[in-house]
N, C-alpha and C. Protein backbone atom coordinates (compact mmCIF):
# COMPACT_ATOMS: atom_id res chain seq x y z
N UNK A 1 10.11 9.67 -3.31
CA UNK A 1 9.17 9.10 -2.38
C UNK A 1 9.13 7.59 -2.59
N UNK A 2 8.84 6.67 -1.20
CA UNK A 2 8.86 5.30 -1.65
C UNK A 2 7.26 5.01 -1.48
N UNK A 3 6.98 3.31 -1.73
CA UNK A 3 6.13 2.84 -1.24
C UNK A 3 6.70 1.34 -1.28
N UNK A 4 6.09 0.80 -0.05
CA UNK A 4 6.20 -0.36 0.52
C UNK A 4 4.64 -1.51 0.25
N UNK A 5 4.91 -2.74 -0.05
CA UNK A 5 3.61 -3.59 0.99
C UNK A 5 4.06 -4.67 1.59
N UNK A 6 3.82 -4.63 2.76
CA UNK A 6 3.62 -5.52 3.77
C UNK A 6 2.82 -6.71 3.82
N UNK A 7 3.72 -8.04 4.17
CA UNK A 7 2.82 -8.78 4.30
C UNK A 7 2.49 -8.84 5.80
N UNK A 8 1.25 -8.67 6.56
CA UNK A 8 0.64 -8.12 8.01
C UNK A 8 0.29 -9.45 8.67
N UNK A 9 0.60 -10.47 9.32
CA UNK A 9 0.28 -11.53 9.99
C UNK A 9 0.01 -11.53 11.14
N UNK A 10 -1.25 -11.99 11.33
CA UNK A 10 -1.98 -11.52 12.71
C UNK A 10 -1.59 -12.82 13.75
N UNK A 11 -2.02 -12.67 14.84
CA UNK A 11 -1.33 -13.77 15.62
C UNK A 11 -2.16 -15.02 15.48
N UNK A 12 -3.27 -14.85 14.86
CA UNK A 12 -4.27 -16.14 14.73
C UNK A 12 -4.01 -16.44 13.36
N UNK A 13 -2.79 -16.09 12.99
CA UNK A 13 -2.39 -16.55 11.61
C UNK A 13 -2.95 -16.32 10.28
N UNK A 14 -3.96 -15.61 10.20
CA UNK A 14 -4.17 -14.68 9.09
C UNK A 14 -3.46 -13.81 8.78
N UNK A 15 -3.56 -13.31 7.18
CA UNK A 15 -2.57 -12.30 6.95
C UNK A 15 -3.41 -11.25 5.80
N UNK A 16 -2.59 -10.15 5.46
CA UNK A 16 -3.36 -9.60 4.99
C UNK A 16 -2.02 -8.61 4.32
N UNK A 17 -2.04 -7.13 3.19
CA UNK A 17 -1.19 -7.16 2.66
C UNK A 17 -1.96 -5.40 3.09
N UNK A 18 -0.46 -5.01 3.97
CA UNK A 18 -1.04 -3.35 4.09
C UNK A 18 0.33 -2.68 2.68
N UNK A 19 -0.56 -1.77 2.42
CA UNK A 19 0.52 -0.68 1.19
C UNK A 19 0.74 0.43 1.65
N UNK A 20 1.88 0.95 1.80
CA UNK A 20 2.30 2.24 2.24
C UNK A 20 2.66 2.75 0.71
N UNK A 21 1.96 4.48 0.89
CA UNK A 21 2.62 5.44 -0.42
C UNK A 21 3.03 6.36 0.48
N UNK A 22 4.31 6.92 0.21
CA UNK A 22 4.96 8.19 0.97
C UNK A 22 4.09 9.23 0.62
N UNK A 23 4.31 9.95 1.09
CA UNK A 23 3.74 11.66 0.55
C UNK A 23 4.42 12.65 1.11
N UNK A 24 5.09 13.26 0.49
CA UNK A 24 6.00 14.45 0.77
C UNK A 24 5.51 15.52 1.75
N UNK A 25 6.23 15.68 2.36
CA UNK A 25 5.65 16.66 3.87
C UNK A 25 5.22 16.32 4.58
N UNK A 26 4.61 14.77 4.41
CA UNK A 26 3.87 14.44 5.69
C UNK A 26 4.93 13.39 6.56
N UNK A 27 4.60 13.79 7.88
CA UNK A 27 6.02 12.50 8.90
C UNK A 27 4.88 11.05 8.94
N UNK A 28 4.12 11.35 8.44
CA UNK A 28 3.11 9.60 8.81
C UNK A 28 2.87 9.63 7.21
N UNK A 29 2.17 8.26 7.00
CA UNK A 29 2.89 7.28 6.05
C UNK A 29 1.46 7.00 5.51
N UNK A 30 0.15 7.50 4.36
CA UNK A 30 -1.23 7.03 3.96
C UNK A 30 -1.01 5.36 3.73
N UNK A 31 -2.09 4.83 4.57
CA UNK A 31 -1.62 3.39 4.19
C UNK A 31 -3.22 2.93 4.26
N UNK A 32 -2.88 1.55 3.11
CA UNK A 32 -4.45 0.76 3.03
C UNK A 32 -4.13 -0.95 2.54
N UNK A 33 -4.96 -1.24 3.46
CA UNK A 33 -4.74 -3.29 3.78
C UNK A 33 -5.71 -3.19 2.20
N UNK A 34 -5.07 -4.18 1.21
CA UNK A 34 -5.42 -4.45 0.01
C UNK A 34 -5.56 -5.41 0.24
N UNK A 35 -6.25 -6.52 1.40
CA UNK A 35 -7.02 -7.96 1.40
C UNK A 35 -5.58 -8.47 0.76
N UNK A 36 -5.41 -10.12 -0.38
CA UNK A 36 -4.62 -10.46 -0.61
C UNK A 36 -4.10 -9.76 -1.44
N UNK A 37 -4.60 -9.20 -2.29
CA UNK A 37 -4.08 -8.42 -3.79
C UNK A 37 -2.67 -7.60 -3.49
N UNK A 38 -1.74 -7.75 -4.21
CA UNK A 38 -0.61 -6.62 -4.33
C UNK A 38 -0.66 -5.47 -5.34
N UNK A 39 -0.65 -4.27 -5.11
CA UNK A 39 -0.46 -3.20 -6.14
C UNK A 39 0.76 -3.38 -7.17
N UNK A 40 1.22 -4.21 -7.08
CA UNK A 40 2.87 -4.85 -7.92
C UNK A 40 2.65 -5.93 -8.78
N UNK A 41 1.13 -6.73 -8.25
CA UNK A 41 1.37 -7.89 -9.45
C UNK A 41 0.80 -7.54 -10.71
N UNK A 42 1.66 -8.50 -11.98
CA UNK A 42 1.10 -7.91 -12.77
C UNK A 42 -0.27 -8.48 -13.41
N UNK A 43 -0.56 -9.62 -12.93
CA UNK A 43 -2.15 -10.32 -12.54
C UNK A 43 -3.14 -9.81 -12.33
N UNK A 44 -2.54 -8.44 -11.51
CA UNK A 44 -4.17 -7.82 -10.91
C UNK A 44 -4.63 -6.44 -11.64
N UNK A 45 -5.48 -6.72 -12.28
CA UNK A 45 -6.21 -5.29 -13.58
C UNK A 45 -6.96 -4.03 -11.99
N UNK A 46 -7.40 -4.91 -11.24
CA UNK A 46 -7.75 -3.79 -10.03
C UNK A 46 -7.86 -4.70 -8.96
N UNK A 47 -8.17 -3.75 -8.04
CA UNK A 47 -8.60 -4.50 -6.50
C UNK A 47 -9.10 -3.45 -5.64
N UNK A 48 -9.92 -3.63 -4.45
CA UNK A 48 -10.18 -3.27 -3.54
C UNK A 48 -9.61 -2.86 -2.15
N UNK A 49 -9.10 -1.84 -1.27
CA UNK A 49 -8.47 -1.62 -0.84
C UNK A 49 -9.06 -0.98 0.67
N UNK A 50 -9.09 -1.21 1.76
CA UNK A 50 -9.20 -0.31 2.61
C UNK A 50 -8.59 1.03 3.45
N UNK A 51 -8.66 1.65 3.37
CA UNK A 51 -8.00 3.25 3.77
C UNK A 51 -7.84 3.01 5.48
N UNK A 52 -6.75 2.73 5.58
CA UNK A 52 -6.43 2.32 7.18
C UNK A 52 -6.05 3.62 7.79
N UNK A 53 -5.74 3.66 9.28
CA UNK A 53 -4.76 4.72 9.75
C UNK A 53 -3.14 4.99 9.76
N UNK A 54 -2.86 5.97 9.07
CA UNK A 54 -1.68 6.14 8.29
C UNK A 54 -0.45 5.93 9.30
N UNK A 55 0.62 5.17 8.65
CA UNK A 55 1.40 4.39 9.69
C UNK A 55 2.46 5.42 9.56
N UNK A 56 3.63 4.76 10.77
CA UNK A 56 4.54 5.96 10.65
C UNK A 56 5.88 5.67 10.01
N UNK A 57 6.70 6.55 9.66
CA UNK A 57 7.45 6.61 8.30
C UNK A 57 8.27 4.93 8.98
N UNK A 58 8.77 4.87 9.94
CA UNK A 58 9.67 3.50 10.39
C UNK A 58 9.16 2.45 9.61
N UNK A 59 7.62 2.23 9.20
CA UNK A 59 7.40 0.95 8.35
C UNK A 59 7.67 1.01 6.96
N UNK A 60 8.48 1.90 6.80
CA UNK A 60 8.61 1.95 5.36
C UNK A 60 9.74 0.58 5.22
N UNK A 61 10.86 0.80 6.25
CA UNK A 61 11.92 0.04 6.43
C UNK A 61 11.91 -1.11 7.41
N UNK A 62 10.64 -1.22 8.27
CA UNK A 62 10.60 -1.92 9.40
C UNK A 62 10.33 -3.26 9.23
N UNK A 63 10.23 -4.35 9.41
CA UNK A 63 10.41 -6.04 9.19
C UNK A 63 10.48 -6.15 10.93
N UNK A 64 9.17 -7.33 11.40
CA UNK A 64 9.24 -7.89 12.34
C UNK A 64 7.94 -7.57 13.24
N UNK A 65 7.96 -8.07 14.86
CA UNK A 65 6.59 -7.98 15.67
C UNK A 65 6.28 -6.21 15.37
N UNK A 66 4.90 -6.65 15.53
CA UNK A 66 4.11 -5.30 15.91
C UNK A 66 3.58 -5.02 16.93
N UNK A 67 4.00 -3.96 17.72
CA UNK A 67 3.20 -3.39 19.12
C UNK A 67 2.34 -3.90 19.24
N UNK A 68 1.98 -4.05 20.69
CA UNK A 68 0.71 -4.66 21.25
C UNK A 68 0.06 -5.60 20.71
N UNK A 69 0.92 -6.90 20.61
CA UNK A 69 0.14 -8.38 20.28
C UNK A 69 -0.51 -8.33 18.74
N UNK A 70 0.00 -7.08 17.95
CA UNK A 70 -0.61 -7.40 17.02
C UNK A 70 -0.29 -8.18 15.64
N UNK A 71 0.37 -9.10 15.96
CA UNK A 71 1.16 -9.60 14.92
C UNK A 71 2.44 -9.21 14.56
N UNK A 72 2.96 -9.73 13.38
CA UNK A 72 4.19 -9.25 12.71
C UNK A 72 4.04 -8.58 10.95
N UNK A 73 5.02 -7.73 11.01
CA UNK A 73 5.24 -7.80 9.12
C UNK A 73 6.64 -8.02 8.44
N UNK A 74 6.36 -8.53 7.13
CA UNK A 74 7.64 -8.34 6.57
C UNK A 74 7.25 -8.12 5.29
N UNK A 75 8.75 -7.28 4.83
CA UNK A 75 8.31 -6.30 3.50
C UNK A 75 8.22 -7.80 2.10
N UNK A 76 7.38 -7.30 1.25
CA UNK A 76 7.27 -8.05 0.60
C UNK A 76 7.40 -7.59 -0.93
N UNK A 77 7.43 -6.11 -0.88
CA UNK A 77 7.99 -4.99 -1.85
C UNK A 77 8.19 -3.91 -1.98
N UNK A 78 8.79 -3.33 -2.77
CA UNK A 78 9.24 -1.84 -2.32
C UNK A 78 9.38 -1.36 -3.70
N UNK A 79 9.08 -0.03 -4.13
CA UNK A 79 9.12 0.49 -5.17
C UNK A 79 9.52 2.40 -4.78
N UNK A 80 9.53 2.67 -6.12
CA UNK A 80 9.94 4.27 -5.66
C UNK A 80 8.62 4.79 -6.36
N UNK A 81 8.10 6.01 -5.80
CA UNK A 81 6.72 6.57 -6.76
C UNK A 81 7.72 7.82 -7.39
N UNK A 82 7.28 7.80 -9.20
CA UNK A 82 7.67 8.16 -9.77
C UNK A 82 6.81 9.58 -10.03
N UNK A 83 5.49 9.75 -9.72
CA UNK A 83 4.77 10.54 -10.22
C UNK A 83 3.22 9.92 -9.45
N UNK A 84 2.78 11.33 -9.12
CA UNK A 84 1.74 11.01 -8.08
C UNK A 84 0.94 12.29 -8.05
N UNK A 85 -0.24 12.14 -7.83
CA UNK A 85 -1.55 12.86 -7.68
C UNK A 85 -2.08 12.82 -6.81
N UNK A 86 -2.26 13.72 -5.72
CA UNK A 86 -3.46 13.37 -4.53
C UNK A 86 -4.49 14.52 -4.91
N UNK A 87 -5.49 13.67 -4.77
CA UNK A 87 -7.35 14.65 -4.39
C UNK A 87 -7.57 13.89 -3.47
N UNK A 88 -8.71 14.45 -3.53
CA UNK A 88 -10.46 14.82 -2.45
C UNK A 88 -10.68 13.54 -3.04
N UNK A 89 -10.69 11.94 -2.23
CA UNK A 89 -11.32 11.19 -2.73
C UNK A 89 -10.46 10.51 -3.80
N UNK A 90 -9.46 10.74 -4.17
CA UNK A 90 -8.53 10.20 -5.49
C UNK A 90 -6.80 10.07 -5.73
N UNK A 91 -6.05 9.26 -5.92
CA UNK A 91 -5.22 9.16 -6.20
C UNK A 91 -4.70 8.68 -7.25
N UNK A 92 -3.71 9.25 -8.11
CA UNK A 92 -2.91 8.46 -9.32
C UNK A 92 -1.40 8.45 -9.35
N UNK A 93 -1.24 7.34 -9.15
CA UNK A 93 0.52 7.18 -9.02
C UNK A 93 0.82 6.12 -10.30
N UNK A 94 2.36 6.42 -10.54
CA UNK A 94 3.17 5.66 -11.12
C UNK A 94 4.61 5.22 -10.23
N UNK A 95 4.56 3.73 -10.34
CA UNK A 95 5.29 3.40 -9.45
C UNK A 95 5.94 2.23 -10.13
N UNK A 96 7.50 2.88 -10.49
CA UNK A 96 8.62 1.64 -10.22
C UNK A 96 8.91 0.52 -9.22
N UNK A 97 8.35 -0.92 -9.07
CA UNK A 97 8.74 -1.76 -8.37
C UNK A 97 9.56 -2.54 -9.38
N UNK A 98 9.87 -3.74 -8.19
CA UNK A 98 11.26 -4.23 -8.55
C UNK A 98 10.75 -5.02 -9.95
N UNK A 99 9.90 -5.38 -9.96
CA UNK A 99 9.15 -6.72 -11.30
C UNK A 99 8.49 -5.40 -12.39
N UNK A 100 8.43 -4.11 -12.32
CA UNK A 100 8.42 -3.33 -13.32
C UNK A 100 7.24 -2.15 -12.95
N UNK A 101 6.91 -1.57 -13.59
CA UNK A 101 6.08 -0.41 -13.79
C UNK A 101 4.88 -0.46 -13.98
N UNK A 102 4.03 0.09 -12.53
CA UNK A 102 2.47 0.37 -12.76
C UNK A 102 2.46 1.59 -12.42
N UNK A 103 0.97 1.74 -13.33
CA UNK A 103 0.28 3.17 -13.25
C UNK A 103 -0.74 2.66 -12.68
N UNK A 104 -1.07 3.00 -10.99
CA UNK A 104 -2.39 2.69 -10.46
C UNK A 104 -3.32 3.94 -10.29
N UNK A 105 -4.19 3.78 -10.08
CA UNK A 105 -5.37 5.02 -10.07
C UNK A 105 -6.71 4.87 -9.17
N UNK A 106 -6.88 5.74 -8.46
CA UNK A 106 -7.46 5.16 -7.43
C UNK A 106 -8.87 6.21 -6.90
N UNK A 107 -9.89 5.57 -6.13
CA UNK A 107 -11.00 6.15 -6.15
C UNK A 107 -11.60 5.97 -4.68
N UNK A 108 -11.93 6.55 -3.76
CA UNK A 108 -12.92 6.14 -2.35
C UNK A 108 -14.04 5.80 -3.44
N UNK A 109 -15.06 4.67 -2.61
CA UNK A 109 -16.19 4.12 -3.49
C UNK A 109 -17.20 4.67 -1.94
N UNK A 110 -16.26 4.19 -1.41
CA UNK A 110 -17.37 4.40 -0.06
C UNK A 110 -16.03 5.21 1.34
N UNK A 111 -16.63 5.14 2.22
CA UNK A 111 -16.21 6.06 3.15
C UNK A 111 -14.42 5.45 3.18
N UNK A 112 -14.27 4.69 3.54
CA UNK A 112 -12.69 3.93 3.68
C UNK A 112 -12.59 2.92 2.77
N UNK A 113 -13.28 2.68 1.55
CA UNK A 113 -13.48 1.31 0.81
C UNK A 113 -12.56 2.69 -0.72
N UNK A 114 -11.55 2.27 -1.25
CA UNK A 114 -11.33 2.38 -2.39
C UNK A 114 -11.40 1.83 -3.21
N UNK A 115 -11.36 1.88 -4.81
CA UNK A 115 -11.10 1.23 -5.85
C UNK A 115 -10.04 1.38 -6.78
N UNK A 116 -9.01 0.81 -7.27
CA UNK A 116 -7.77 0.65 -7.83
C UNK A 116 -7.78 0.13 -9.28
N UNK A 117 -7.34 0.40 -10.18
CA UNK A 117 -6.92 -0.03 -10.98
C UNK A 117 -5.71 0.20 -11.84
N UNK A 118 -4.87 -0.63 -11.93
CA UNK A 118 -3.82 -0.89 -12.05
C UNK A 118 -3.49 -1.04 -13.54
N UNK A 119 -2.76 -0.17 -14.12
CA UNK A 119 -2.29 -0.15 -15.53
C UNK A 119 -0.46 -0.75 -15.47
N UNK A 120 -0.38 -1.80 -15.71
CA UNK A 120 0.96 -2.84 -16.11
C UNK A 120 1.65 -2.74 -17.44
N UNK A 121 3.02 -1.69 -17.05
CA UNK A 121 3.60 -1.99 -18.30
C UNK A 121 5.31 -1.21 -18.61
């Protein structure tokens, strides 16, 4: 399984950083805009994340405009998930990217608001 993040540039020139995690069996793609933070750096101990509507598998590989005026993306990393957990409310992955190995772990705090924290090493 892969995962991607995107850097998401809106046409009024803001940007924002969506993360795709694959999940096996499913043809659409769980994805959540992590504000600036990357799940890859090794800077960030956690971050905050929003639970968006899950994109479809093409952005795993896709670079460039987005339908309907909504800006553009381009990949900004890509990793393979090595090992992964889904619950009710929870996720824990380990994920090979290209700059090395996190174990992130993850929590809904509120309805679409998660919490992440990121083990580097």
């Amino acid at each position: 399984m892969r995962t991607v993040i995107l850097r998401h540039t809106l046409p009024d020139g803001s940007w924002h950083y969506d993360w795709l995690v694959q999940r096996a069996g499913l043809a659409l793609v769980p994805t959540w805009r992590t504000g600036q933070s990357r799940p890859d750096d090794a800077a960030v101990e956690s971050f905050e994340a929003e639970r968006i509507g899950d994109h479809r598998a093409m952005y795993l590989d896709y670079e460039g405009e987005v339908s309907g005026g909504r800006g553009s993306v381009e990949r900004v990393a890509s990793g393979e998930v090595i090992e992964v957990e889904w619950g009710d409310g929870s996720l824990v992955l380990s994920v090979g990217f290209e700059g090395g190995a996190v174990r992130l772990v993850g929590r809904a705090i509120q309805e679409s608001t998660w919490r992440f924290v990121a083990l580097h090493g």
